[in-house]
Protein backbone atom coordinates (compact mmCIF):
# COMPACT_ATOMS: atom_id res chain seq x y z
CA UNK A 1 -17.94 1.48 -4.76
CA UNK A 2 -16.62 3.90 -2.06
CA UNK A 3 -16.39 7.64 -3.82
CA UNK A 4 -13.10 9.12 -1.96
CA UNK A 5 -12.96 12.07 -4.43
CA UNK A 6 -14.85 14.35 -1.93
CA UNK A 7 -12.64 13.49 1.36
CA UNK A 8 -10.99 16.65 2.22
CA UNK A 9 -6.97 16.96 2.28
CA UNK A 10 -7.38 17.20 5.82
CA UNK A 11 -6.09 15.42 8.31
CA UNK A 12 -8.55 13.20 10.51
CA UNK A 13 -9.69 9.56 10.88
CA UNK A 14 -11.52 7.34 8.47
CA UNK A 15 -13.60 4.15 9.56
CA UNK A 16 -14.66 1.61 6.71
CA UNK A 17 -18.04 -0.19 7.38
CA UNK A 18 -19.36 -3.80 6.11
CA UNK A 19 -22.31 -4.30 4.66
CA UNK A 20 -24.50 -3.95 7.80
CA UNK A 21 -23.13 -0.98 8.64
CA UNK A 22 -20.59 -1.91 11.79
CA UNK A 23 -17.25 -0.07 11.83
CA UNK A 24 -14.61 -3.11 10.52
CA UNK A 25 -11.33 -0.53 10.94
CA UNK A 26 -10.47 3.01 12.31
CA UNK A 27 -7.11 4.47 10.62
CA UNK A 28 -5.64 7.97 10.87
CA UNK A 29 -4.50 9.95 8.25
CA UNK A 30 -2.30 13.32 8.08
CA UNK A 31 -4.39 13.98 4.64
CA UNK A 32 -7.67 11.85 4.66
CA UNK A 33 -8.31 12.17 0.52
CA UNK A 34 -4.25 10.76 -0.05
CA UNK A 35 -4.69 8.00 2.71
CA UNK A 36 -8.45 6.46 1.76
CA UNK A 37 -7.36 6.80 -1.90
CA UNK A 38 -4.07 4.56 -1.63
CA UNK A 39 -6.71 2.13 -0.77
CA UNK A 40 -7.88 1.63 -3.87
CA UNK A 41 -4.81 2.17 -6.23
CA UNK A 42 -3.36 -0.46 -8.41
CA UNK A 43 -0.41 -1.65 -6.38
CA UNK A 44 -1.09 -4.98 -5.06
CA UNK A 45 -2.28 -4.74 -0.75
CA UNK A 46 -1.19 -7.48 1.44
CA UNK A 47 -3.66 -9.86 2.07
CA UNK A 48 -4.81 -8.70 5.20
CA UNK A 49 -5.29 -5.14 3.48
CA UNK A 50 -7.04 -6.50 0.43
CA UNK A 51 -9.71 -8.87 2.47
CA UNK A 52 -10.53 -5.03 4.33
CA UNK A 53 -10.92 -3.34 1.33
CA UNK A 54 -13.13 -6.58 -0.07
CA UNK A 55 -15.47 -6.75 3.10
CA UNK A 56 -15.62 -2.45 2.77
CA UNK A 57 -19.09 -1.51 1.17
CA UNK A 58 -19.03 2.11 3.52
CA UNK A 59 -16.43 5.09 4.97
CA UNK A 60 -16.97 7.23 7.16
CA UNK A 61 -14.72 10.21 8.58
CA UNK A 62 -13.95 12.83 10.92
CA UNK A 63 -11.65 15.86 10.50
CA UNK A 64 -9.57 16.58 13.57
CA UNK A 65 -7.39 19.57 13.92
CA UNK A 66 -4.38 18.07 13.52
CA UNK A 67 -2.43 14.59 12.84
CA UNK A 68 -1.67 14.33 16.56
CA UNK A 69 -5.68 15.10 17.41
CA UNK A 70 -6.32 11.66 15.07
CA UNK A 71 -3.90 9.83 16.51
CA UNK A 72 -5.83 10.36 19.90
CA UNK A 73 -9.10 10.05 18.18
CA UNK A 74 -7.86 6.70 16.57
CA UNK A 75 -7.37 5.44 19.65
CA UNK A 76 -10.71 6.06 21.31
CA UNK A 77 -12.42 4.41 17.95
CA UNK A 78 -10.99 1.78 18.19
CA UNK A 79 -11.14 1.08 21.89
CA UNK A 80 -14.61 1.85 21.58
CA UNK A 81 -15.73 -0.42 18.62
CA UNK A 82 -13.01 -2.67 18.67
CA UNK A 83 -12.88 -3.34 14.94
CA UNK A 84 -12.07 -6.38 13.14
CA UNK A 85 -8.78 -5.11 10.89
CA UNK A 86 -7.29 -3.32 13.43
CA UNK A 87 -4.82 -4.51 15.70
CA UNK A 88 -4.42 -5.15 18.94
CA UNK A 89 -2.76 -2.15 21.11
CA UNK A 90 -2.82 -3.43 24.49
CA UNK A 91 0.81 -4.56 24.16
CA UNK A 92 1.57 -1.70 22.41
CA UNK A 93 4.40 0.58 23.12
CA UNK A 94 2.40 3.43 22.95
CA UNK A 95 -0.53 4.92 25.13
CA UNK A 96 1.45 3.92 28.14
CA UNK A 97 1.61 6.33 31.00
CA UNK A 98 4.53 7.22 33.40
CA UNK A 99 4.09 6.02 36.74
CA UNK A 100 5.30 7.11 40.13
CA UNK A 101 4.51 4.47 42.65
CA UNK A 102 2.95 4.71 46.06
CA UNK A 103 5.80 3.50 48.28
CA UNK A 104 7.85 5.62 50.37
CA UNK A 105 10.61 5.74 48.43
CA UNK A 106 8.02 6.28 45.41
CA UNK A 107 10.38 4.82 42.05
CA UNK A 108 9.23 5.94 38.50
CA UNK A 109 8.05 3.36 35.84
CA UNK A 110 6.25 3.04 32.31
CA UNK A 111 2.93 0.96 33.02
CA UNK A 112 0.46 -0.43 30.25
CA UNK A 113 -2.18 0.67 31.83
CA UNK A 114 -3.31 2.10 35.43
CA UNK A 115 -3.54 -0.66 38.30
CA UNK A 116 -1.78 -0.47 41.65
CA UNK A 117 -1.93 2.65 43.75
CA UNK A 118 0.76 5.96 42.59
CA UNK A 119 0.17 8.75 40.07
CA UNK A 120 0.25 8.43 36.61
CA UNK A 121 1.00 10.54 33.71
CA UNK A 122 -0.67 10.10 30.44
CA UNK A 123 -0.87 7.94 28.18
CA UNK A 124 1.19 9.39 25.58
CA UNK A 125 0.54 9.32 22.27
CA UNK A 126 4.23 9.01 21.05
CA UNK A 127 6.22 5.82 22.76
CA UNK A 128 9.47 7.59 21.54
CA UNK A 129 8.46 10.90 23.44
CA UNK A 130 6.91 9.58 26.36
CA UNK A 131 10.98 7.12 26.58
CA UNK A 132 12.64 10.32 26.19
CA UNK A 133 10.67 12.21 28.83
CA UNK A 134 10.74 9.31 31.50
CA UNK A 135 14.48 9.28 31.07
CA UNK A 136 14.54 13.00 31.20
CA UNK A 137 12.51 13.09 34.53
CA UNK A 138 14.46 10.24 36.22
CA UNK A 139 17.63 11.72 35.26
CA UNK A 140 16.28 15.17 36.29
CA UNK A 141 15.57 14.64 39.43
CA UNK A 142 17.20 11.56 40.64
CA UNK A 143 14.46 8.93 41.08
CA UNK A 144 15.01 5.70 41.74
CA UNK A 145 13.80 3.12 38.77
CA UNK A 146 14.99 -0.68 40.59
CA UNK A 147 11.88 -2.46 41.51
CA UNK A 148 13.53 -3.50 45.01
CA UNK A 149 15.66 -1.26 47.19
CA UNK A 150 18.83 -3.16 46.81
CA UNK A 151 21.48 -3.04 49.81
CA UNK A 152 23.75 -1.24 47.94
CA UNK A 153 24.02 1.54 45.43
CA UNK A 154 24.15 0.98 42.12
CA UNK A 155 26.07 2.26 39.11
CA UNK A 156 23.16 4.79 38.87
CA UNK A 157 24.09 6.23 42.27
CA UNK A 158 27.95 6.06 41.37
CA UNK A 159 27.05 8.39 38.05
CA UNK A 160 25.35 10.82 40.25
CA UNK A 161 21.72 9.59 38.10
CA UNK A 162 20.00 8.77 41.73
CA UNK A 163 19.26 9.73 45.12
CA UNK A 164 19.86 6.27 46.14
CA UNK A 165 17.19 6.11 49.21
CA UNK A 166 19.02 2.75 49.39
CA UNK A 167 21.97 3.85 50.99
CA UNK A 168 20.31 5.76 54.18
CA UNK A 169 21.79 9.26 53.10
CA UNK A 170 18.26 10.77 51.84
CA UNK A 171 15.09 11.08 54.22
CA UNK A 172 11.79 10.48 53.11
CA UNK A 173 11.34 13.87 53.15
CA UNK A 174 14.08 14.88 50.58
CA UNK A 175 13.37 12.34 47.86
CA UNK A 176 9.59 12.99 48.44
CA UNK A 177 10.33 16.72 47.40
CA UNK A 178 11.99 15.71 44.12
CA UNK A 179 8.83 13.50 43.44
CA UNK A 180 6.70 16.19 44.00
CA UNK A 181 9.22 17.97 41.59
CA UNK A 182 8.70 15.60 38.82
CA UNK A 183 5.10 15.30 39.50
CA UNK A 184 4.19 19.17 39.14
CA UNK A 185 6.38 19.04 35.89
CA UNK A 186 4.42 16.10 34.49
CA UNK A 187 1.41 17.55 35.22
CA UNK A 188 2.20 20.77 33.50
CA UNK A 189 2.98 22.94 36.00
CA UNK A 190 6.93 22.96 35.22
CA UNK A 191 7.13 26.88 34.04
CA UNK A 192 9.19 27.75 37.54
CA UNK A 193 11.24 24.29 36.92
CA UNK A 194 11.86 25.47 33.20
CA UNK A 195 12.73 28.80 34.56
CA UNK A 196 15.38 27.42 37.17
CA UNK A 197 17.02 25.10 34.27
CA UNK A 198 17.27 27.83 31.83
CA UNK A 199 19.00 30.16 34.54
CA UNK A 200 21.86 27.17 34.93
CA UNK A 201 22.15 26.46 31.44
CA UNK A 202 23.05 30.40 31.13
CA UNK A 203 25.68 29.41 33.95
CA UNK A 204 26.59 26.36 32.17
CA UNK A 205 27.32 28.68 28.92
CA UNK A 206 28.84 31.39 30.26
CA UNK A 207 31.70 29.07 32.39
CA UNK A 208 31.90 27.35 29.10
CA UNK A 209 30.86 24.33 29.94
CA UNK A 210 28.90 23.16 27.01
CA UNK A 211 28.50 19.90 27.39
CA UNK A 212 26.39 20.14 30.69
CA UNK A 213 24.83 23.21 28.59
CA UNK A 214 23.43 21.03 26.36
CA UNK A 215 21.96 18.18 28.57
CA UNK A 216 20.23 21.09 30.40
CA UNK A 217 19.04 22.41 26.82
CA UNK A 218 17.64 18.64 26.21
CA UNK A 219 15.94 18.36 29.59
CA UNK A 220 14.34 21.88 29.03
CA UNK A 221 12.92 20.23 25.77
CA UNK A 222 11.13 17.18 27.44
CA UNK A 223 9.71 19.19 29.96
CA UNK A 224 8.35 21.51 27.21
CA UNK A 225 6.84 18.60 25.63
CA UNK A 226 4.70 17.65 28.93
CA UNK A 227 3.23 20.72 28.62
CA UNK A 228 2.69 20.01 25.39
CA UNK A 229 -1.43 19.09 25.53
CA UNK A 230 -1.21 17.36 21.85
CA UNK A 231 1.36 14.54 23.49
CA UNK A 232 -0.41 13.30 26.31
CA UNK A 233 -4.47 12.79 26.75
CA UNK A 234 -5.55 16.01 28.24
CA UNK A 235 -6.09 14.71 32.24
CA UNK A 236 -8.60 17.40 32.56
CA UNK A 237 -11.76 16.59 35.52
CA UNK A 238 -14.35 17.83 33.26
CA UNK A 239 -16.85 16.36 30.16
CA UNK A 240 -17.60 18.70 27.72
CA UNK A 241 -20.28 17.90 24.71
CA UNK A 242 -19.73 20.31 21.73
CA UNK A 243 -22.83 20.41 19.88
CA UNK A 244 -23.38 22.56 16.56
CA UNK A 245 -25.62 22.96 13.68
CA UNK A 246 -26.35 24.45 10.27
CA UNK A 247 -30.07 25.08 9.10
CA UNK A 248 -30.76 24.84 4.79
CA UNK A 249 -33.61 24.19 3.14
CA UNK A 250 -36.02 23.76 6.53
CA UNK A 251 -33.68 20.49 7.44
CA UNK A 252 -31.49 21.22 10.51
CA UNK A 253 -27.86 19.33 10.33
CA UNK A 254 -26.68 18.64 13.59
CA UNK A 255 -23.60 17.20 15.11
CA UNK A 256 -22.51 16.28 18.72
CA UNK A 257 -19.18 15.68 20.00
CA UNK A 258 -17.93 14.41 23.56
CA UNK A 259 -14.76 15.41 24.55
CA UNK A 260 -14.34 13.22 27.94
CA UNK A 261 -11.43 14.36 29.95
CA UNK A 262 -10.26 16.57 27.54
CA UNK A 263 -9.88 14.17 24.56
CA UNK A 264 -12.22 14.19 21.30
CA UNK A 265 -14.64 11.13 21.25
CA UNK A 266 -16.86 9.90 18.17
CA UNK A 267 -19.21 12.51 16.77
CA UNK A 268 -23.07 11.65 16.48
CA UNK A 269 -25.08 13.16 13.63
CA UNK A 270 -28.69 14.10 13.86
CA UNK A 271 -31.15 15.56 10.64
CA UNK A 272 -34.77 16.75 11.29
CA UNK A 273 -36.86 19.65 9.90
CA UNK A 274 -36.05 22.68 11.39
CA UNK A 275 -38.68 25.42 13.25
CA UNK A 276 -37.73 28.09 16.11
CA UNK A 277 -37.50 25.67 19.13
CA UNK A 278 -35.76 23.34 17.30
CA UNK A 279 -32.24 23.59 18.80
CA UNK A 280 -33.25 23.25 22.76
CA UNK A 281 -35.69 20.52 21.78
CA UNK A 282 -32.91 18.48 20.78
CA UNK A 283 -31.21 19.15 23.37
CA UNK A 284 -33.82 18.31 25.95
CA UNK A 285 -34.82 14.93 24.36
CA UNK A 286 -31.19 14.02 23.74
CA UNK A 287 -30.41 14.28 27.41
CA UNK A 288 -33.25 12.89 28.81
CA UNK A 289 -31.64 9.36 27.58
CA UNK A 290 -27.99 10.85 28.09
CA UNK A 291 -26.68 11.65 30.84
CA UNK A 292 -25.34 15.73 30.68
CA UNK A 293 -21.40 16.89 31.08
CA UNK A 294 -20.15 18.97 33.13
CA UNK A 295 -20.26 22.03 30.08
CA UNK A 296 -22.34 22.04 27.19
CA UNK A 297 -20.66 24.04 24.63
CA UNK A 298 -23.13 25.83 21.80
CA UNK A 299 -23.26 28.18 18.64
CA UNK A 300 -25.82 30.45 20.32
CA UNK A 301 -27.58 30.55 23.20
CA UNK A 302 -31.08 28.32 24.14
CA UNK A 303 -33.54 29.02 26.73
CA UNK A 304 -32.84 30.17 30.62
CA UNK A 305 -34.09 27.30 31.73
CA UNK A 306 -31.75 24.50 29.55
CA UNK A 307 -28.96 24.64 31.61
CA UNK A 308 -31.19 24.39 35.42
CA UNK A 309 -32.84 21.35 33.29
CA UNK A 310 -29.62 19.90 32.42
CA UNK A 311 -28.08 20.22 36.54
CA UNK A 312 -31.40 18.46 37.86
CA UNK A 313 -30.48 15.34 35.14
CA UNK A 314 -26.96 15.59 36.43
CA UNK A 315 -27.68 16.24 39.86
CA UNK A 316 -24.86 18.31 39.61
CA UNK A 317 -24.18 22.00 37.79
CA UNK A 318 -23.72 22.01 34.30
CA UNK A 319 -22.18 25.36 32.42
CA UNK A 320 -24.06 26.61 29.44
CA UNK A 321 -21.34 27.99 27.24
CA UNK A 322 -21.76 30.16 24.20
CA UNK A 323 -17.74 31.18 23.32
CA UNK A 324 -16.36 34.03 21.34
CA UNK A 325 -12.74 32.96 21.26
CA UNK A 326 -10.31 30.65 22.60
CA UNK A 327 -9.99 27.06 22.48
CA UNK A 328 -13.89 26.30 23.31
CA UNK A 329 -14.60 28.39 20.25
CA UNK A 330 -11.69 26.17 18.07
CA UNK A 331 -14.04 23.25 18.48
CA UNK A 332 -16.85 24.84 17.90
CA UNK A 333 -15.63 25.82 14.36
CA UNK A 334 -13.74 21.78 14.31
CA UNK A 335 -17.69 21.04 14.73
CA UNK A 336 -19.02 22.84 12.04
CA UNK A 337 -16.75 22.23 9.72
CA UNK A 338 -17.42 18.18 9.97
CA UNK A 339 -20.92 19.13 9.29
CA UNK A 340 -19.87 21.06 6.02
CA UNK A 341 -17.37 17.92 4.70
CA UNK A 342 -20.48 15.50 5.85
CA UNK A 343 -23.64 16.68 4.90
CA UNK A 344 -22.60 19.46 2.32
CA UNK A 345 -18.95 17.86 0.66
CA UNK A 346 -22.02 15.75 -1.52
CA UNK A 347 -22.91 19.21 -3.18
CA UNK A 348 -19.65 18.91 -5.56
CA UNK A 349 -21.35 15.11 -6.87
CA UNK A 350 -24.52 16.53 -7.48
CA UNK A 351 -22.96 19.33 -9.50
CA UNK A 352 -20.93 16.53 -11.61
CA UNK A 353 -23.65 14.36 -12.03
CA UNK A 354 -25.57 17.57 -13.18
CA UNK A 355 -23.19 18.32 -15.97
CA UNK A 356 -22.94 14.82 -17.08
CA UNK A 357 -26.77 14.28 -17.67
CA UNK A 358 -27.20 17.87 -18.77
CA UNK A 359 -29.46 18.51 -16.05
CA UNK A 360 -31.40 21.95 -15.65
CA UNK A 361 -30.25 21.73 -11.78
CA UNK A 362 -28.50 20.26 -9.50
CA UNK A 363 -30.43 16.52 -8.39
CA UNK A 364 -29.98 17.10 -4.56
CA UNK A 365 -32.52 14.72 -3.93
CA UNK A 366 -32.34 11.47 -5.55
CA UNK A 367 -34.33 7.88 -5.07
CA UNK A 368 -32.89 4.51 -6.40
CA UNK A 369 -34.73 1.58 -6.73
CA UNK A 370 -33.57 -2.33 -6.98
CA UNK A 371 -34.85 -5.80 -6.83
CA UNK A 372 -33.92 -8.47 -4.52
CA UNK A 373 -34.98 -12.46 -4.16
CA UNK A 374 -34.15 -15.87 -4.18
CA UNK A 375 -34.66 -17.57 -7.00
CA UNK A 376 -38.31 -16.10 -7.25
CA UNK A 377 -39.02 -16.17 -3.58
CA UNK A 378 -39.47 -13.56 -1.06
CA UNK A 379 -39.34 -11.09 -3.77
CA UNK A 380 -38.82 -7.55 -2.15
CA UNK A 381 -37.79 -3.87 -3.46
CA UNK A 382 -36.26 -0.85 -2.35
CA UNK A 383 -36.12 2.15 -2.48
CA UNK A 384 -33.06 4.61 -1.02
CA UNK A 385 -33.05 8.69 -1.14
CA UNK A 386 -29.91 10.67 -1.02
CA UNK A 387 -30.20 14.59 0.11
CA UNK A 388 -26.91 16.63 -0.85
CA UNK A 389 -25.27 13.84 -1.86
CA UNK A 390 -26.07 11.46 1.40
CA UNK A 391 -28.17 9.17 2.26
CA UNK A 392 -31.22 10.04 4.26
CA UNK A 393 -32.31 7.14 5.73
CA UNK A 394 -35.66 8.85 7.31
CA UNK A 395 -37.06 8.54 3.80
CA UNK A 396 -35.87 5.34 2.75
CA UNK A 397 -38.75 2.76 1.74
CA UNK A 398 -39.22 -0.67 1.47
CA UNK A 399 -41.88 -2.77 -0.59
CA UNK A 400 -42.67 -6.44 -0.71
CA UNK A 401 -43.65 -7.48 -4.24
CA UNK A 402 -47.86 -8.31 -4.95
CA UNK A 403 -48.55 -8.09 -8.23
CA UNK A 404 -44.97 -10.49 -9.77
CA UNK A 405 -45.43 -14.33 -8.74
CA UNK A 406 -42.21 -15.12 -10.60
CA UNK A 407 -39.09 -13.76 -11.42
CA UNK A 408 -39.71 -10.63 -13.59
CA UNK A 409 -37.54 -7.56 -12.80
CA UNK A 410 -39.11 -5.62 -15.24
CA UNK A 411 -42.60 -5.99 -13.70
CA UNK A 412 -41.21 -5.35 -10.45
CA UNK A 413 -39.59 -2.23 -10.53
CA UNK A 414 -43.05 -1.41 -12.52
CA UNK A 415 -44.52 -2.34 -9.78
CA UNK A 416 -42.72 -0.62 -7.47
CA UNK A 417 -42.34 2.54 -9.38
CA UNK A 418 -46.08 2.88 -9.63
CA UNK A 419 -46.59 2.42 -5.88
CA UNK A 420 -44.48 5.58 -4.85
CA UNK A 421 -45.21 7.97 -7.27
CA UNK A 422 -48.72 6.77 -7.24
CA UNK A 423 -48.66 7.94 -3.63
CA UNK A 424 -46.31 10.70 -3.63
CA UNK A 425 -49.09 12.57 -6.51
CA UNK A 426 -52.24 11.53 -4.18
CA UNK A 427 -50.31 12.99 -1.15
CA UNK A 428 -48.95 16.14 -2.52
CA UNK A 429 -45.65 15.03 -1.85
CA UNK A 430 -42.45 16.41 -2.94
CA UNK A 431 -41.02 14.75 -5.97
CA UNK A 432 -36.98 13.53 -6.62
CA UNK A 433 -35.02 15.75 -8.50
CA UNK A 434 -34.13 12.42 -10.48
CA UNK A 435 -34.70 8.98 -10.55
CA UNK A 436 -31.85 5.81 -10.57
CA UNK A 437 -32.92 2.36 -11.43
CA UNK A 438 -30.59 -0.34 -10.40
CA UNK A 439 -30.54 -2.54 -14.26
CA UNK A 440 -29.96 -2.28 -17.81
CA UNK A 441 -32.46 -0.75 -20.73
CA UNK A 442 -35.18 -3.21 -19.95
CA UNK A 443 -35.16 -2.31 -16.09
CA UNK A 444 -34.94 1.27 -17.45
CA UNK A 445 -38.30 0.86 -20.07
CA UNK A 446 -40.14 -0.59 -17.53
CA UNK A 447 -39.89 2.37 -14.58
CA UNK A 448 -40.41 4.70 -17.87
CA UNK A 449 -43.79 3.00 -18.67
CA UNK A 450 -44.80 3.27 -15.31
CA UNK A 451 -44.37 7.08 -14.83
CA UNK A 452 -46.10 7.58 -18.12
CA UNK A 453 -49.08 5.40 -16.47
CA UNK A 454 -48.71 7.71 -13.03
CA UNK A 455 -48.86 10.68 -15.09
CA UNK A 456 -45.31 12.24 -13.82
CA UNK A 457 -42.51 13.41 -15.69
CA UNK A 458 -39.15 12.95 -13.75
CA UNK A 459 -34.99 12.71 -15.29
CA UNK A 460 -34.88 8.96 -14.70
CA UNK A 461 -31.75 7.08 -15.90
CA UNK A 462 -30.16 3.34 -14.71
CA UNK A 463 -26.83 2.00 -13.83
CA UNK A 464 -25.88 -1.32 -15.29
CA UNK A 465 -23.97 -3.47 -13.38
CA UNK A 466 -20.47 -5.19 -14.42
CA UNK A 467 -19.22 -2.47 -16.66
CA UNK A 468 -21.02 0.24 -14.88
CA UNK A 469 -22.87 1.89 -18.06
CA UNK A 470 -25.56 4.53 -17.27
CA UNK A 471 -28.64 4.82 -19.77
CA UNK A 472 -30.79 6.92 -20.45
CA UNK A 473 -34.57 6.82 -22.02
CA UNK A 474 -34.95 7.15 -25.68
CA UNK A 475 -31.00 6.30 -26.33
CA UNK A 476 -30.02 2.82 -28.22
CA UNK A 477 -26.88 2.97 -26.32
CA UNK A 478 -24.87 4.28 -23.10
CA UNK A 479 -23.60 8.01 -22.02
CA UNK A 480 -19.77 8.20 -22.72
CA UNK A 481 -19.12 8.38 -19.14
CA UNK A 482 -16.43 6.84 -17.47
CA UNK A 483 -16.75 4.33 -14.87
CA UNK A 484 -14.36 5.85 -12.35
CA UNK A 485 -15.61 9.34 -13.30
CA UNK A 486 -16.90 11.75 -10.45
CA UNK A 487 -20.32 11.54 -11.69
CA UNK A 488 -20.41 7.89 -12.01
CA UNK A 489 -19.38 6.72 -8.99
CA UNK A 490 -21.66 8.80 -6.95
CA UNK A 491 -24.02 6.95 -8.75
CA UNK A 492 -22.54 3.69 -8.29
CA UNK A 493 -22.45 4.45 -4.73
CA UNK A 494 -26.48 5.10 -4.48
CA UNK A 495 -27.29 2.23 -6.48
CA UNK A 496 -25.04 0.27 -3.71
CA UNK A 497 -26.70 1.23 -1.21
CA UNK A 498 -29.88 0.47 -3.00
CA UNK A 499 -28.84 -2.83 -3.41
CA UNK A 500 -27.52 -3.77 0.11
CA UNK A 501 -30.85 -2.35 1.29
CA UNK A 502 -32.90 -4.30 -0.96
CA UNK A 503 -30.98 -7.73 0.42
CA UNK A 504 -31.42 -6.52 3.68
CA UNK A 505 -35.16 -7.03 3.37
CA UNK A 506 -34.70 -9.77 1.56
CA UNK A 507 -33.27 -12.08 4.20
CA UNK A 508 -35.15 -10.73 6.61
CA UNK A 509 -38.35 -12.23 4.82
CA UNK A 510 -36.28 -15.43 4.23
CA UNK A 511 -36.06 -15.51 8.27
CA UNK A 512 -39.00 -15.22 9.11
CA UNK A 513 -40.54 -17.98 6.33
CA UNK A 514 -37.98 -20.47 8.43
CA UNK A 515 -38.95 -19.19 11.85
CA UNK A 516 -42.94 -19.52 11.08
């Protein structure tokens, strides 16, 4: 069950996951919690949307600054994993770029993607912006849009839209000014062309002439728009990597994101205990196996020698950057606050499932256990810990049955039961804060017995399946909690992963009985 009551009302992208953990469809969303949630309302999905939703047993997300920023980000996710559910964009209308060709008489066009030889513009994000600016910019400045020079003008030259280079009246060197017109202007650099339009629309005005007024008012607009970095891909030269992290508790929380040419990539999470090196440790093993951008852009600053480290991997030089302000500094804080939705957004579950089991504390760390086999065989269990309401798969465990030789669920998670807490006491270990069994009262008796036997007193409860009931030791029947209750389905969603963890095992044991 897929908890979406902790997805911020932000906006951002969201990528379900199968069962194995592979990204099956990237969507964008102008408020994440809204979108994921009219996933899973009553109305009845198309087919296509109701087989997702089926083959969904994971989401995960990433808050952008704005809707425009996910649209972007949507469309490197999903060039980059290609998922199953999505669709196909190569035919799509938008992330085309504008295109001025390479011949002599260069003519603008809208090309799917770049190929032959000319300078491109893009791709935009809108299709309805990046129509309207083309049109603007051929209009503009007179460029000539027939594939072939023909051997006479056209209406276009008639209507005073284009230079008409096929007519012999404008050199090379004329029409190849008003390219590099509408190229400076596409690349951004259009505040003296913005400046010149305005100054003619005031002429326009003032002889009254309103109509031309407001076609120059419209082109102003488009060429606004180019400059506009939210519309088009950022073309810049340089790779950035935004890296930051938050320390609690000794664990540090760490996320990386690549912005590659200007435009946000997928992030990469990292969790490992935390001492006074920790930070440029990372760093150093993480780019011994990646290769470094151009600027590395951090919360504080690591040691002199990081960044003459990071050139000799590059073979080039690579900018250590610590900002204070600005736009580097916006994504430092877009970083950070994925990290706080991420690892810390669980916080608000454990606090529910704290007042629902009338808990002294909060249960930030948790451990499920389940039972998996075929009919008897290749009987396995598992065991899954969740840290601040995630999973933390460093400290997930797996156990292969010795002492059942049949099928017995009760013995097993006895079994089970007794081996980790057995070890945790002889170790010194740190103990759960509570304790989930994946089964009814009789699973639940059983992992009771066996703590008694350890000699450890932990809140243990279990999660029945079909109806979802939660139990509790010493009670005849279930806590009056509701199925689709905050509390519940955080715990529906660690016995899940409990139980697709378990399977995993599972078959894995099957395969290798068939293999020998």
């Amino acid at each position: 069950m897929i908890d979406t009551t902790l997805l911020p009302d932000e906006p951002g992208c969201y990528l379900y996951k199968d069962a194995s953990g592979r990204i099956i469809y990237v969507g964008k969303a102008r408020n994440l919690k809204k979108r994921v949630s009219s996933y899973f309302s009553k109305t009845i999905h198309d087919p296509k949307t109701r087989a997702l939703i089926d083959a969904a047993c994971d989401l995960d997300f990433i808050v952008t600054p704005s809707e425009t920023e996910a649209l972007l980000l949507e469309n490197t996710l999903i060039k980059k994993y290609t998922p199953k559910y999505n669709i196909d964009l190569r035919d799509s209308k938008s992330y085309a770029f504008i295109h001025l060709t390479g011949d002599p008489y260069p003519r603008i066009t809208i090309a799917r993607k770049r190929g032959p030889k000319g300078q491109y513009f893009g791709p935009f994000v809108s299709g309805h912006e990046r129509d309207h600016v083309f049109a603007v910019v051929k209009k503009t400045f007179m460029l000539r849009s027939c594939r072939r020079l023909p051997k006479r003008p056209c209406l276009r030259y008639h209507i005073g839209t284009c230079l008409a280079p096929c007519t012999g009246n404008v050199s090379e060197e004329e029409y190849g000014e008003q390219v590099r017109r509408a190229a400076a202007v596409m690349s951004g650099k259009s505040d003296e062309m913005i400046a010149s339009l305005e100054k003619e629309m005031k002429v326009c005005s003032d002889e009254l002439a309103f109509e031309k007024a407001l076609l120059l008012r419209d082109q102003i607009t488009a060429i606004s728009h180019l400059k506009n970095r939210q519309i088009v891909d950022r073309n810049k030269r340089r790779n950035e990597d935004v890296v930051s992290f938050e320390v609690r508790n000794g664990i540090c929380y760490l996320m990386l994101f690549p912005v590659a040419h200007g435009t946000l990539g997928d992030k990469e999470e990292y969790v490992f205990d935390w001492h006074e090196d920790a930070f440029e440790e990372f760093l150093v093993q993480y780019y011994a196996t990646h290769e470094p951008p151009n600027e590395l852009i951090v919360p504080e600053t690591p040691g002199e020698a990081l960044a003459a480290y990071l050139s000799a991997q590059k073979d080039s030089v690579v900018r250590v950057t610590v900002p204070q302000r600005g736009e580097k500094y916006d994504l430092l804080k877009l970083v950070a606050h994925n990290i706080e939705a991420h690892f810390f957004g669980g916080e608000a579950k454990c606090a529910a499932l704290q007042k629902r089991l009338h808990l002294a504390e909060p249960p930030v760390v948790i451990e499920c256990f389940d039972i998996s086999h075929s009919a008897g065989t290749a009987m396995v269990g598992s065991m899954v810990q969740f840290r601040y309401g995630r999973p933390d798969k460093r400290k997930y465990r797996r156990f292969k049955i010795k002492t059942v030789d049949q099928i017995d669920d009760f013995a097993a998670i006895a079994e089970v039961v007794t081996r980790r807490y057995t070890r945790l006491r002889d170790e010194g270990g740190d103990y759960p804060d509570l304790i989930i069994i994946d089964g009814g009262k009789g699973q639940l008796s059983a992992a009771t017995r066996a703590l008694q036997e350890v000699g450890v007193r932990l809140p243990v409860i279990s999660i029945a399946k079909r109806e979802e009931e939660i139990y509790v030791p010493g009670f005849e029947h279930p806590l009056p909690i509701k199925k689709n209750e905050k509390a519940s389905l955080f715990v529906q969603e660690i016995r899940d992963e409990a139980h697709r963890f378990a399977i995993q095992y599972n078959r894995l044991l099957r395969r290798k009985e068939v293999t020998g």
